[in-house]
PDB file of N, CA and C in Angstrom:
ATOM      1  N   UNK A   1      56.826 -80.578  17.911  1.00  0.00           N
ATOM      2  CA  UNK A   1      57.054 -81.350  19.132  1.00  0.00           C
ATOM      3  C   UNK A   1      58.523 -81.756  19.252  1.00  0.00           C
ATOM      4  N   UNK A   2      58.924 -82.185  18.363  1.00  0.00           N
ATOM      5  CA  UNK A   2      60.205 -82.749  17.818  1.00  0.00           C
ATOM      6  C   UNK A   2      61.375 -81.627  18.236  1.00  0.00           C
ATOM      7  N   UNK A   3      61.289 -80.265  17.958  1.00  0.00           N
ATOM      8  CA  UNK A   3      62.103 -78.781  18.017  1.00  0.00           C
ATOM      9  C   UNK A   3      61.869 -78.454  19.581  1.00  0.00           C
ATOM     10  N   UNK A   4      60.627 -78.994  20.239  1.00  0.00           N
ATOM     11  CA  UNK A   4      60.399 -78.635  21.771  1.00  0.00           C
ATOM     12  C   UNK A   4      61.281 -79.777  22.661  1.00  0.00           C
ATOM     13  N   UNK A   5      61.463 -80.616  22.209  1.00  0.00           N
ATOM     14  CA  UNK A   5      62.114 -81.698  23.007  1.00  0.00           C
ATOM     15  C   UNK A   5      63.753 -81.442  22.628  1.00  0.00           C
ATOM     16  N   UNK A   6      64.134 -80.927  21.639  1.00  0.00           N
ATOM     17  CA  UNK A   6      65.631 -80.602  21.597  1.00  0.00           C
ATOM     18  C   UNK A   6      65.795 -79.304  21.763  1.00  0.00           C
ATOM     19  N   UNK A   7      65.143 -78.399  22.236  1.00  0.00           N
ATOM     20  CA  UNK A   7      65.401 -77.219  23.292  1.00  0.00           C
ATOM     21  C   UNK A   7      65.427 -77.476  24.705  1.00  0.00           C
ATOM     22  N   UNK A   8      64.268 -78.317  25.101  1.00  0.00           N
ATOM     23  CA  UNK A   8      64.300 -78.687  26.248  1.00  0.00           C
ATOM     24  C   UNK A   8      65.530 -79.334  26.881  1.00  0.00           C
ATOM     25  N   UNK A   9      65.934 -80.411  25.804  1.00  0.00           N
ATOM     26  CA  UNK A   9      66.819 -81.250  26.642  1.00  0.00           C
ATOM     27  C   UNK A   9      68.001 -80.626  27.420  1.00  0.00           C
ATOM     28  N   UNK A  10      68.930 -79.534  26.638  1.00  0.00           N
ATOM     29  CA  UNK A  10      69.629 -79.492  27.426  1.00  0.00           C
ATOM     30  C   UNK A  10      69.459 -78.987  29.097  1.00  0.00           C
ATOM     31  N   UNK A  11      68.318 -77.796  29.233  1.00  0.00           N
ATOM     32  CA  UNK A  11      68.064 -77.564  30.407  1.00  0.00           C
ATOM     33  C   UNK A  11      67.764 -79.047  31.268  1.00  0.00           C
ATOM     34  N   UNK A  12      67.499 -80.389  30.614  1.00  0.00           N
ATOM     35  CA  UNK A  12      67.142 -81.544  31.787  1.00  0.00           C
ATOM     36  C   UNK A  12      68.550 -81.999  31.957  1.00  0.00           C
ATOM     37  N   UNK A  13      70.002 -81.815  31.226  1.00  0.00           N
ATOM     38  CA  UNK A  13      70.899 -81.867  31.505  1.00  0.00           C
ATOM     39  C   UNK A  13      71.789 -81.612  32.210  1.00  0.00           C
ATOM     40  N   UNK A  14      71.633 -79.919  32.311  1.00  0.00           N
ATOM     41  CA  UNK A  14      72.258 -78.992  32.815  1.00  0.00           C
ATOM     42  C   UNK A  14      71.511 -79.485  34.462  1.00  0.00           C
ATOM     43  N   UNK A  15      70.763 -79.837  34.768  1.00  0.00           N
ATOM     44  CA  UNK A  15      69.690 -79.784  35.722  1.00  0.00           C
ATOM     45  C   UNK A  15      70.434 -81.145  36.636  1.00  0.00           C
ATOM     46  N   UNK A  16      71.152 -82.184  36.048  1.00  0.00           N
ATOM     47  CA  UNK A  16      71.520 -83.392  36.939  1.00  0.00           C
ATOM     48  C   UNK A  16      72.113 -82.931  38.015  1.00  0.00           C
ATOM     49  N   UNK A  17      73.139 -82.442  38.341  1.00  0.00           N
ATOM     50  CA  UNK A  17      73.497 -81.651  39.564  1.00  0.00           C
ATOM     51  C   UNK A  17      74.076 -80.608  39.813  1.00  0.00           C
ATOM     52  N   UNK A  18      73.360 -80.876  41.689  1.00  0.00           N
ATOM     53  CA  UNK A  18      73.533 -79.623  42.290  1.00  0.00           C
ATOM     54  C   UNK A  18      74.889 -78.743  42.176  1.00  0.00           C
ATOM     55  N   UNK A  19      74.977 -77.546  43.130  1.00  0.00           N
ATOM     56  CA  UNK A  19      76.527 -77.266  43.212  1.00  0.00           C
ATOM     57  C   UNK A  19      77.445 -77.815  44.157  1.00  0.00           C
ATOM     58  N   UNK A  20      78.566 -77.970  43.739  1.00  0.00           N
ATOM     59  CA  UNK A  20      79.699 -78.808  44.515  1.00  0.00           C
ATOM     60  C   UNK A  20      79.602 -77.905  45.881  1.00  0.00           C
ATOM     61  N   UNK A  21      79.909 -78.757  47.346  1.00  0.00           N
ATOM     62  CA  UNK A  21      79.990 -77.895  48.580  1.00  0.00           C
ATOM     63  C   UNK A  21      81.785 -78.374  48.878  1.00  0.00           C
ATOM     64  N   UNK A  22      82.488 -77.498  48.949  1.00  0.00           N
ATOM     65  CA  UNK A  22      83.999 -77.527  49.373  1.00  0.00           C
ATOM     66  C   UNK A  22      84.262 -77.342  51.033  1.00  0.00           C
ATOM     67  N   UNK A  23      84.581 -78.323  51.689  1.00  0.00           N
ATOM     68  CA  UNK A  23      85.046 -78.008  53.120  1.00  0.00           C
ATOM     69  C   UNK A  23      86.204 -78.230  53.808  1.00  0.00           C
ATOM     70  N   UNK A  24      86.988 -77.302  54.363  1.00  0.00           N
ATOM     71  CA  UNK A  24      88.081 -77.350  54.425  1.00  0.00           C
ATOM     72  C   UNK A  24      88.082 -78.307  55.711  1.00  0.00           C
ATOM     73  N   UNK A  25      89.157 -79.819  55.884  1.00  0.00           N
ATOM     74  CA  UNK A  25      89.284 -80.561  56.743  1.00  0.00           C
ATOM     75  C   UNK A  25      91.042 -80.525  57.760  1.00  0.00           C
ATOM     76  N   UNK A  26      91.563 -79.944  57.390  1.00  0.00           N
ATOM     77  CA  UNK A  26      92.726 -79.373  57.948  1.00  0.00           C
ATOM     78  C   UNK A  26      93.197 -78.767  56.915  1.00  0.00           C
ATOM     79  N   UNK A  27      94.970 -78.393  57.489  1.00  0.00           N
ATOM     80  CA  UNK A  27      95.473 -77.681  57.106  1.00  0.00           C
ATOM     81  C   UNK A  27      95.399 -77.085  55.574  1.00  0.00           C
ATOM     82  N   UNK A  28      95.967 -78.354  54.471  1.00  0.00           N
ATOM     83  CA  UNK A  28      95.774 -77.778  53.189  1.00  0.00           C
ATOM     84  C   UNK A  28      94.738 -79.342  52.901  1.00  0.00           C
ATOM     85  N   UNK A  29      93.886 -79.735  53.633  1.00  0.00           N
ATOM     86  CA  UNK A  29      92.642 -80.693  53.271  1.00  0.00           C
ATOM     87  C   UNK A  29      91.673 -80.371  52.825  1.00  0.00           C
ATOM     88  N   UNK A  30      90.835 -80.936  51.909  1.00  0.00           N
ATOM     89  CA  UNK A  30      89.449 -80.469  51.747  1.00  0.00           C
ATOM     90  C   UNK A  30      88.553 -81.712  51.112  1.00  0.00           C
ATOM     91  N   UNK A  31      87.557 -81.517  51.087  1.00  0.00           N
ATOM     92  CA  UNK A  31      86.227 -82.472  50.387  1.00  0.00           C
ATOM     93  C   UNK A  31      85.450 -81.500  49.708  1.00  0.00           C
ATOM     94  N   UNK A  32      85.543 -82.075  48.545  1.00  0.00           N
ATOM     95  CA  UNK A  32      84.402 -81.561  47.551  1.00  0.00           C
ATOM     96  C   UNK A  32      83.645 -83.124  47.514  1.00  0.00           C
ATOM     97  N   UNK A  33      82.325 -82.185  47.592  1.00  0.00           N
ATOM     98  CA  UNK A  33      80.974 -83.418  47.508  1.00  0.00           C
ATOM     99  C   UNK A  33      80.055 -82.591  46.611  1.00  0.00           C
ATOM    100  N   UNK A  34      79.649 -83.526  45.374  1.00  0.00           N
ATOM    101  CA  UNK A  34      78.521 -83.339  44.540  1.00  0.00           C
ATOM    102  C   UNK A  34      77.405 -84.085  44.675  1.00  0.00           C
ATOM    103  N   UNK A  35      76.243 -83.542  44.933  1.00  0.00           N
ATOM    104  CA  UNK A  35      74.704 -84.535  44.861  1.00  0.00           C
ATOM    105  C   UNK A  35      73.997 -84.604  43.369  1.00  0.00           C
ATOM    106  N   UNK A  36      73.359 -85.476  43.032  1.00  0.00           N
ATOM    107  CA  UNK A  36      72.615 -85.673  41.862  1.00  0.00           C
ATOM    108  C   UNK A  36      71.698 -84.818  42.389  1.00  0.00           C
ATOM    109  N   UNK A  37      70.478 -84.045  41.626  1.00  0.00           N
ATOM    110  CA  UNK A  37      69.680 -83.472  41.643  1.00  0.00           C
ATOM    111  C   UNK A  37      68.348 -84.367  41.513  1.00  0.00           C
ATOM    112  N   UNK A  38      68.535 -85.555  40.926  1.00  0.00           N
ATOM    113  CA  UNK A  38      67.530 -86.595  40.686  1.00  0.00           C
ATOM    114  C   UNK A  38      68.441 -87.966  41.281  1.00  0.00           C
ATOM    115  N   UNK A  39      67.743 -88.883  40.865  1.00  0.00           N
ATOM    116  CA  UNK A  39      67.800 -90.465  41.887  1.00  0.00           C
ATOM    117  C   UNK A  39      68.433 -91.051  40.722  1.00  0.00           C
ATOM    118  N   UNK A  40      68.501 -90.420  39.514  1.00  0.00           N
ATOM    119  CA  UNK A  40      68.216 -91.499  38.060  1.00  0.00           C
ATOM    120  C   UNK A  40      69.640 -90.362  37.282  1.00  0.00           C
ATOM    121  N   UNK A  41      70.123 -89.958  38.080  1.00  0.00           N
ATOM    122  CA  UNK A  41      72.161 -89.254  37.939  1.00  0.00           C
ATOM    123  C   UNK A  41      73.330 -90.400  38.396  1.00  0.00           C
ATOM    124  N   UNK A  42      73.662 -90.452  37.046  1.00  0.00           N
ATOM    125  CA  UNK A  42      74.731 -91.466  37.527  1.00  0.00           C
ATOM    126  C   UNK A  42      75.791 -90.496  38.107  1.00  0.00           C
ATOM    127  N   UNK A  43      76.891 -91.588  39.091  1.00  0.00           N
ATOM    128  CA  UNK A  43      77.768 -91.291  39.789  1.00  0.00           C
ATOM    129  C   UNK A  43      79.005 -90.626  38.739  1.00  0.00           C
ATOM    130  N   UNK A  44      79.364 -91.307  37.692  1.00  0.00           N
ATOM    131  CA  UNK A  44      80.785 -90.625  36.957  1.00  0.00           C
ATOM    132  C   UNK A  44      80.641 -89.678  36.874  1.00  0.00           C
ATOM    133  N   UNK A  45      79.392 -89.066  36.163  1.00  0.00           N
ATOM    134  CA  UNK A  45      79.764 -87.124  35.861  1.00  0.00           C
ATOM    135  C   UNK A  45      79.859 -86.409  36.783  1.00  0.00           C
ATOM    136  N   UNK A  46      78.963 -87.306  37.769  1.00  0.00           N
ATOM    137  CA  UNK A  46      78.968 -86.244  39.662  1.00  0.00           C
ATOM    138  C   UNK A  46      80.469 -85.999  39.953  1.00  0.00           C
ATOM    139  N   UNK A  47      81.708 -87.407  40.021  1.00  0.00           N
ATOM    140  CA  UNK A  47      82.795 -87.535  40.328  1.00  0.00           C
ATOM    141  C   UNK A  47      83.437 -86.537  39.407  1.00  0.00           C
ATOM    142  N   UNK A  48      83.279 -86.178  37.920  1.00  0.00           N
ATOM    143  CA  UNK A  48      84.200 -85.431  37.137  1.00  0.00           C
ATOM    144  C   UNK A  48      83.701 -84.557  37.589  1.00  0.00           C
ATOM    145  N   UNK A  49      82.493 -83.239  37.672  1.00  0.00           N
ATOM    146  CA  UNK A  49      82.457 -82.356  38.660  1.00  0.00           C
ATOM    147  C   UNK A  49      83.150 -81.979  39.631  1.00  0.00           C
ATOM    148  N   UNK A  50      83.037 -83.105  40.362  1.00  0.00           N
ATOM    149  CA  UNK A  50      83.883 -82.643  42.016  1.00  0.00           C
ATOM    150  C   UNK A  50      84.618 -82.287  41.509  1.00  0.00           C
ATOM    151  N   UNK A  51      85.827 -83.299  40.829  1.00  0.00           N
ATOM    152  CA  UNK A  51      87.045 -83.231  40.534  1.00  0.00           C
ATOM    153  C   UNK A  51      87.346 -81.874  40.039  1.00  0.00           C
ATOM    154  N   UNK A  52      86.403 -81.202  38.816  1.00  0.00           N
ATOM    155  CA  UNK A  52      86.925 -80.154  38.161  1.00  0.00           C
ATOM    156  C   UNK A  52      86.526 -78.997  39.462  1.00  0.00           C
ATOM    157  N   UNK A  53      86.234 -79.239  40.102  1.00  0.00           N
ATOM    158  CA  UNK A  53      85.954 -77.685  40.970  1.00  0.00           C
ATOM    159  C   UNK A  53      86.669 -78.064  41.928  1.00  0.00           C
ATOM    160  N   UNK A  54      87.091 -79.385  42.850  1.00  0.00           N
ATOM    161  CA  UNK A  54      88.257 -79.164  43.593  1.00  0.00           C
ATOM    162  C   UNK A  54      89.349 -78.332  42.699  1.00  0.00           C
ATOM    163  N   UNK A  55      89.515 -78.360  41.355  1.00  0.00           N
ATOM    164  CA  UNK A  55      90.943 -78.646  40.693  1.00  0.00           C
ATOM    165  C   UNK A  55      90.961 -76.522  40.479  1.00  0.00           C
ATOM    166  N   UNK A  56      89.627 -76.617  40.548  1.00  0.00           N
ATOM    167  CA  UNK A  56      89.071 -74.812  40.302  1.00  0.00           C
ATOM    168  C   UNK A  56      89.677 -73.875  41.714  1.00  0.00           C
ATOM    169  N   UNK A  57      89.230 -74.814  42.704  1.00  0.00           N
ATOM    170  CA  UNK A  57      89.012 -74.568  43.833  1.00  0.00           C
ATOM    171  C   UNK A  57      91.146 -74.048  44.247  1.00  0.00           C
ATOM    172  N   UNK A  58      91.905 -75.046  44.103  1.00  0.00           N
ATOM    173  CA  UNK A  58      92.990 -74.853  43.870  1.00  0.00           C
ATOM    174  C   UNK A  58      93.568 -73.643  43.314  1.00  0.00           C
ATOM    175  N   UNK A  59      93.798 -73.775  41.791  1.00  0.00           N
ATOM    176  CA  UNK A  59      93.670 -72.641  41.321  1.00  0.00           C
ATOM    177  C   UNK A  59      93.436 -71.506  41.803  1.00  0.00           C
ATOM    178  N   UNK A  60      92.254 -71.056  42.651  1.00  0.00           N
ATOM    179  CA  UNK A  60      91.891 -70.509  42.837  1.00  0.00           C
ATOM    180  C   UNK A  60      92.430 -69.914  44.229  1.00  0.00           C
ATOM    181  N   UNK A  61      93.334 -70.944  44.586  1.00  0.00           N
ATOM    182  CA  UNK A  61      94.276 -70.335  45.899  1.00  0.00           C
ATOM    183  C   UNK A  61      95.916 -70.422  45.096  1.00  0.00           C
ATOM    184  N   UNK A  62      95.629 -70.623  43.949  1.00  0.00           N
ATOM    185  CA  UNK A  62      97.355 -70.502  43.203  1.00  0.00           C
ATOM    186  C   UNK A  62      98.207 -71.823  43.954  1.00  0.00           C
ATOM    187  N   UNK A  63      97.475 -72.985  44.000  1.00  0.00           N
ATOM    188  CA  UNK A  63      97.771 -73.743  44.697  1.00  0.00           C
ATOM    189  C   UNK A  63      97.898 -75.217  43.714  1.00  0.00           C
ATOM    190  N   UNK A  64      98.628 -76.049  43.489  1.00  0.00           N
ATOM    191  CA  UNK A  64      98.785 -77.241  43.130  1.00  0.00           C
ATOM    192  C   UNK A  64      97.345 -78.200  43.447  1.00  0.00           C
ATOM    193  N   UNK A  65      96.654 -78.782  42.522  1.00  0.00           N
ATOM    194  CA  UNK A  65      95.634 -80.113  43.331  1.00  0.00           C
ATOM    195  C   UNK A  65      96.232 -81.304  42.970  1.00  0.00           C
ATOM    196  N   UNK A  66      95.913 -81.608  44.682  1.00  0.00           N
ATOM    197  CA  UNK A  66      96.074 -83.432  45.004  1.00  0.00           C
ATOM    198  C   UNK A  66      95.140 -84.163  44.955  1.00  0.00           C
ATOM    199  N   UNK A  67      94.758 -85.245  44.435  1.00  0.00           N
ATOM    200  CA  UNK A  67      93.739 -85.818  44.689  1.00  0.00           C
ATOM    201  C   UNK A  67      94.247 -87.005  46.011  1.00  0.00           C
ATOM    202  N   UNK A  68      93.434 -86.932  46.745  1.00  0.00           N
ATOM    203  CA  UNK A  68      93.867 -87.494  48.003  1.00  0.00           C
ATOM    204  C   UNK A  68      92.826 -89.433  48.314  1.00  0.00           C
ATOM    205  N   UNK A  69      91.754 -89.106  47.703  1.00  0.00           N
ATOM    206  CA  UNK A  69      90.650 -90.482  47.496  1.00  0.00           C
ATOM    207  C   UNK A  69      89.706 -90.172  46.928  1.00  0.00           C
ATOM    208  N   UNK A  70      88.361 -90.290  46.260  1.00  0.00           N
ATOM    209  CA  UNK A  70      87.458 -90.224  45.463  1.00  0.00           C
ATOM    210  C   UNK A  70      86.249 -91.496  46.260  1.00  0.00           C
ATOM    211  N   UNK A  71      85.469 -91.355  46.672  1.00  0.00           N
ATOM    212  CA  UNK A  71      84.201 -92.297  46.479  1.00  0.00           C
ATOM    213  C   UNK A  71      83.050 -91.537  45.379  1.00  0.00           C
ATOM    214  N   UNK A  72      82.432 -92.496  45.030  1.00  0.00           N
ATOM    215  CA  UNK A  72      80.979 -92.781  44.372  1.00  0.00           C
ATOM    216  C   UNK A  72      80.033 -93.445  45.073  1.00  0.00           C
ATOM    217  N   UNK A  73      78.760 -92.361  45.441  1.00  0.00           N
ATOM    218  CA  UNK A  73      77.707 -92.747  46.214  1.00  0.00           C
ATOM    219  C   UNK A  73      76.391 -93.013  45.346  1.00  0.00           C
ATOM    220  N   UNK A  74      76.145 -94.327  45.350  1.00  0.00           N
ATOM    221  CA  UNK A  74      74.952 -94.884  44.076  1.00  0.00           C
ATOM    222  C   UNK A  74      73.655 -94.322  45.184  1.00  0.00           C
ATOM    223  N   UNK A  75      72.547 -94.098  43.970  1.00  0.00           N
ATOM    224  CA  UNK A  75      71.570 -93.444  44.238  1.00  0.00           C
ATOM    225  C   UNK A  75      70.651 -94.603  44.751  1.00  0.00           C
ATOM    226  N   UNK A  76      69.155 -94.281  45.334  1.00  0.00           N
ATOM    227  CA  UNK A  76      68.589 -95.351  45.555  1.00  0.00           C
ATOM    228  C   UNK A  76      67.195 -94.848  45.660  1.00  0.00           C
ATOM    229  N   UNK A  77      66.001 -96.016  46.120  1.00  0.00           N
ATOM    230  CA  UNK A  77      65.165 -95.584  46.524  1.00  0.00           C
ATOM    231  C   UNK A  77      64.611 -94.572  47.464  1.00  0.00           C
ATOM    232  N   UNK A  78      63.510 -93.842  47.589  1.00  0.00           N
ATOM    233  CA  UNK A  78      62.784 -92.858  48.493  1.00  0.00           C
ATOM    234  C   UNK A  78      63.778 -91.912  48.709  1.00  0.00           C
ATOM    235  N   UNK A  79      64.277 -91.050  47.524  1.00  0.00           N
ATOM    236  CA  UNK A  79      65.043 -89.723  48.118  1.00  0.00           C
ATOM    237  C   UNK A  79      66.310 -90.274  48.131  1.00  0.00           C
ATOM    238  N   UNK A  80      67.148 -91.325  48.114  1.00  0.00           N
ATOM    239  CA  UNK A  80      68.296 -91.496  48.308  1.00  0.00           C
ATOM    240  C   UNK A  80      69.363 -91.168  46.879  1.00  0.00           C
ATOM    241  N   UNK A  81      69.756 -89.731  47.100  1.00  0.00           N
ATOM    242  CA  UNK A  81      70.196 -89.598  45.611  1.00  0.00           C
ATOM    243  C   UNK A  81      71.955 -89.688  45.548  1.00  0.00           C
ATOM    244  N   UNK A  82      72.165 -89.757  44.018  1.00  0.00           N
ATOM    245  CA  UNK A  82      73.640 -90.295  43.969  1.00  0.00           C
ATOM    246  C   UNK A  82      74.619 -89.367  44.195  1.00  0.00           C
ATOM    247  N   UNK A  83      75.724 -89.416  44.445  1.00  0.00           N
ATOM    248  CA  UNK A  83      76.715 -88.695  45.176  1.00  0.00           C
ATOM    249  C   UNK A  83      78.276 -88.679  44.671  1.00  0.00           C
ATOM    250  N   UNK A  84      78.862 -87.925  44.960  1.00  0.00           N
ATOM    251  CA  UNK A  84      80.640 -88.284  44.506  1.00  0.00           C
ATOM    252  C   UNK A  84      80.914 -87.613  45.455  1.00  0.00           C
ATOM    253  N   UNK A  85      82.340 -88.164  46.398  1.00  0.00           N
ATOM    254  CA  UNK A  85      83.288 -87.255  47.017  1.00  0.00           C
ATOM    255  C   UNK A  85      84.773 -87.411  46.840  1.00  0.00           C
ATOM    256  N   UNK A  86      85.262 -86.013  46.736  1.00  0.00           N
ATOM    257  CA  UNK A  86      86.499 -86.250  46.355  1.00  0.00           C
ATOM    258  C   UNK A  86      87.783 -85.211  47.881  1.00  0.00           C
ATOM    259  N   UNK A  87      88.188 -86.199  48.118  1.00  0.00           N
ATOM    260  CA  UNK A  87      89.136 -85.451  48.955  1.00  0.00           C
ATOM    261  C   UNK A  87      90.419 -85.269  48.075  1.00  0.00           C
ATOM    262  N   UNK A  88      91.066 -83.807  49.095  1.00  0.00           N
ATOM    263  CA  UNK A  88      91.951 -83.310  48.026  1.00  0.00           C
ATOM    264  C   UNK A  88      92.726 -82.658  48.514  1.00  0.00           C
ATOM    265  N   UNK A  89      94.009 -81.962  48.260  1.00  0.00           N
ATOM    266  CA  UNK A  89      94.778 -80.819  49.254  1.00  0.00           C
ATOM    267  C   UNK A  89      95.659 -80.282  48.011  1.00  0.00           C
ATOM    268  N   UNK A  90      95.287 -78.796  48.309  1.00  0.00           N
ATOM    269  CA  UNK A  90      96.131 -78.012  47.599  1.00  0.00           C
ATOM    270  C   UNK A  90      97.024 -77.504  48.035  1.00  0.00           C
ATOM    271  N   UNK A  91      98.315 -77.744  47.607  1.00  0.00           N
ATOM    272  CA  UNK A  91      99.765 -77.636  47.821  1.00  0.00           C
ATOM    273  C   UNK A  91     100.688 -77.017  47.111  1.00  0.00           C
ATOM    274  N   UNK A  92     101.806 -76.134  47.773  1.00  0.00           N
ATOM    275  CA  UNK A  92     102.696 -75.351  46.595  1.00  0.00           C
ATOM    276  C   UNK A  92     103.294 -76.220  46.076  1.00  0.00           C
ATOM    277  N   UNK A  93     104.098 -76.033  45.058  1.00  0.00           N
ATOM    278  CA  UNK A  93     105.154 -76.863  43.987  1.00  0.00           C
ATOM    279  C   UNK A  93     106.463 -77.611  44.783  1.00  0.00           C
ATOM    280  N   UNK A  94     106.742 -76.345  45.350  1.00  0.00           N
ATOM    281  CA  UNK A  94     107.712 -77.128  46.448  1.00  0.00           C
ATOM    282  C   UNK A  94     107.445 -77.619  47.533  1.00  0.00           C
ATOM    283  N   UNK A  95     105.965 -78.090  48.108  1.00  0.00           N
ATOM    284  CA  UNK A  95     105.786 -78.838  49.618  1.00  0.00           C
ATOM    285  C   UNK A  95     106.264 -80.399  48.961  1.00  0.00           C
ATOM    286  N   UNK A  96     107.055 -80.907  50.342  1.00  0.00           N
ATOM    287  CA  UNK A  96     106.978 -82.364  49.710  1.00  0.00           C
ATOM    288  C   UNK A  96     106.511 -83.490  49.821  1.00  0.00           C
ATOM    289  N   UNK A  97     105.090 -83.182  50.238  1.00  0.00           N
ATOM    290  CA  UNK A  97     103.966 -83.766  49.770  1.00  0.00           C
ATOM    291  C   UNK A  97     103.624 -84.030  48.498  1.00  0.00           C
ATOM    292  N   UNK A  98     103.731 -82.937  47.429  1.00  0.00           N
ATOM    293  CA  UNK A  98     103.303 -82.517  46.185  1.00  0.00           C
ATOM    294  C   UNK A  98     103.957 -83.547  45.948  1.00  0.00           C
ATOM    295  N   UNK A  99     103.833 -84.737  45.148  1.00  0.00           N
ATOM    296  CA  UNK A  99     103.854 -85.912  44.532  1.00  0.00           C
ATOM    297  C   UNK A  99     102.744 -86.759  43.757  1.00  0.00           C
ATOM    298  N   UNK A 100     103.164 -87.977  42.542  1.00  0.00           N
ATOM    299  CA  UNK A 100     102.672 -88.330  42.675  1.00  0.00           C
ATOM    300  C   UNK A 100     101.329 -88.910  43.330  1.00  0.00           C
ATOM    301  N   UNK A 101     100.218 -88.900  43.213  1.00  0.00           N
ATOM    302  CA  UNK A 101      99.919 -89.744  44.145  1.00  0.00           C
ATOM    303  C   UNK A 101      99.324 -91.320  44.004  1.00  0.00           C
ATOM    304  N   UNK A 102      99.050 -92.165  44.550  1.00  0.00           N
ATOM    305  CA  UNK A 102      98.928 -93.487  44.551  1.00  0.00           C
ATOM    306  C   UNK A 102      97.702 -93.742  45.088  1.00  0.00           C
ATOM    307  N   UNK A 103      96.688 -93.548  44.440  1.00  0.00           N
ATOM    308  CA  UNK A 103      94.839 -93.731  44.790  1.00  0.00           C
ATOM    309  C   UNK A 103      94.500 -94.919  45.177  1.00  0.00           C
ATOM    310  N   UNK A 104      94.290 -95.364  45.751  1.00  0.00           N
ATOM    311  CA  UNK A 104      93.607 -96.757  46.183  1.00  0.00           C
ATOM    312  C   UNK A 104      92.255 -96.567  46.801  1.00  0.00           C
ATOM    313  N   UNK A 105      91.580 -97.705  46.458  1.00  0.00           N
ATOM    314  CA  UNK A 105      90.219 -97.660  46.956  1.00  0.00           C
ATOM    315  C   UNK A 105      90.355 -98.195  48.899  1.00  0.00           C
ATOM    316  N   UNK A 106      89.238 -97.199  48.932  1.00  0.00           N
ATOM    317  CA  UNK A 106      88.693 -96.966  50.746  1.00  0.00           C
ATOM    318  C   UNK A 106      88.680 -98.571  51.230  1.00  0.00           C
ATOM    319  N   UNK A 107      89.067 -98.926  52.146  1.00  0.00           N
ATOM    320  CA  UNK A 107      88.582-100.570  52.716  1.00  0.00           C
ATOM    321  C   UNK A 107      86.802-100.148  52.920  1.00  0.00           C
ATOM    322  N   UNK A 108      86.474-101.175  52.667  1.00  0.00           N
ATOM    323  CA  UNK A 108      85.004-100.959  52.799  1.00  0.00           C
ATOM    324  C   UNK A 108      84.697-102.026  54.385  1.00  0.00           C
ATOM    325  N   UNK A 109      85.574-102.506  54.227  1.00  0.00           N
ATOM    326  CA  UNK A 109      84.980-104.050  55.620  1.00  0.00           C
ATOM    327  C   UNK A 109      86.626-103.458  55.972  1.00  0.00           C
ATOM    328  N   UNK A 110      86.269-103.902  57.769  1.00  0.00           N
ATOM    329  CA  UNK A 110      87.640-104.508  58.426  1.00  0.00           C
ATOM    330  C   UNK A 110      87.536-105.360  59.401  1.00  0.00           C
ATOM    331  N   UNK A 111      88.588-105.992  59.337  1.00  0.00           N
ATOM    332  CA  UNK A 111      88.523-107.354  59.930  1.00  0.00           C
ATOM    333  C   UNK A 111      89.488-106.982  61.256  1.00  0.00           C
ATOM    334  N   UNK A 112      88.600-106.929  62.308  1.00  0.00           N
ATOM    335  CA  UNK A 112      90.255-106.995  63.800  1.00  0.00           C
ATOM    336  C   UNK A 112      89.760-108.717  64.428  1.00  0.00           C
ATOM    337  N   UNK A 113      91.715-108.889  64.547  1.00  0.00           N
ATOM    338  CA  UNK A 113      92.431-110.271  64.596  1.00  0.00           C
ATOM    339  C   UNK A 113      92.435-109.779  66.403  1.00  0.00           C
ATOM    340  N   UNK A 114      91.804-110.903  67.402  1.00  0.00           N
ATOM    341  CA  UNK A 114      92.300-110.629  68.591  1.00  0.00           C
ATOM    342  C   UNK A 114      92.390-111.926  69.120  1.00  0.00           C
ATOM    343  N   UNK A 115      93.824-112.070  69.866  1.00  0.00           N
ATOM    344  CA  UNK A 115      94.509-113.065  70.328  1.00  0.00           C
ATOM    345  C   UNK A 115      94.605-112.950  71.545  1.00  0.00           C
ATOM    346  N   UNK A 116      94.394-114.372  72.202  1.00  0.00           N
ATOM    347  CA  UNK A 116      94.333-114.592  73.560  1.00  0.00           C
ATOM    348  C   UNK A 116      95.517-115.212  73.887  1.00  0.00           C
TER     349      UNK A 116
END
């Protein structure tokens, strides 16, 4: 029983998620989004995923990756499963964009000030 449960496991591993979907949002823009395959997938490994297949995805145009923002989508009840998205733009060495970049988290609330 013991030898069936450590064969098994890795296939329940391999199994947390789906495949990354890449969509190009302009010029050199894109979103990679990973879904959990189950409700009970945490968000970090979803996010290192994205990340490594945006970073594939690059590469794969001989292109520099930016990471442009990152969310983590927590999973929930009835079907609501967990998520990562990572926006990104792949860029040559010399665009001068290609920098650093300076990640900050998404505003989640906004507040508009209107004066009479």
């Amino acid at each position: 029983m013991r030898l069936l449960l450590l064969m098994t496991m890795p296939l329940v591993l391999v199994a947390c998620a789906t495949a990354s979907t890449i969509v190009k949002e302009g010029p050199d823009s894109y979103l990679a989004y990973k879904q959990g395959a189950t409700g009970f997938t945490g968000t970090a490994p979803l996010k290192i995923e994205a990340l490594q297949d945006a970073s594939q995805y690059c590469v794969g145009l001989k292109k520099e990756f930016v990471v442009v923002s990152t969310n983590e989508i927590p999973g929930g009840t009835l079907g609501k499963y967990p998520g990562a998205e990572v926006r990104f733009m792949c860029l040559d060495a010399s665009d001068p964009e290609f920098k650093r970049p300076k990640l900050q988290p998404a505003a989640t609330n906004v507040i508009e000030l209107r004066q009479r």
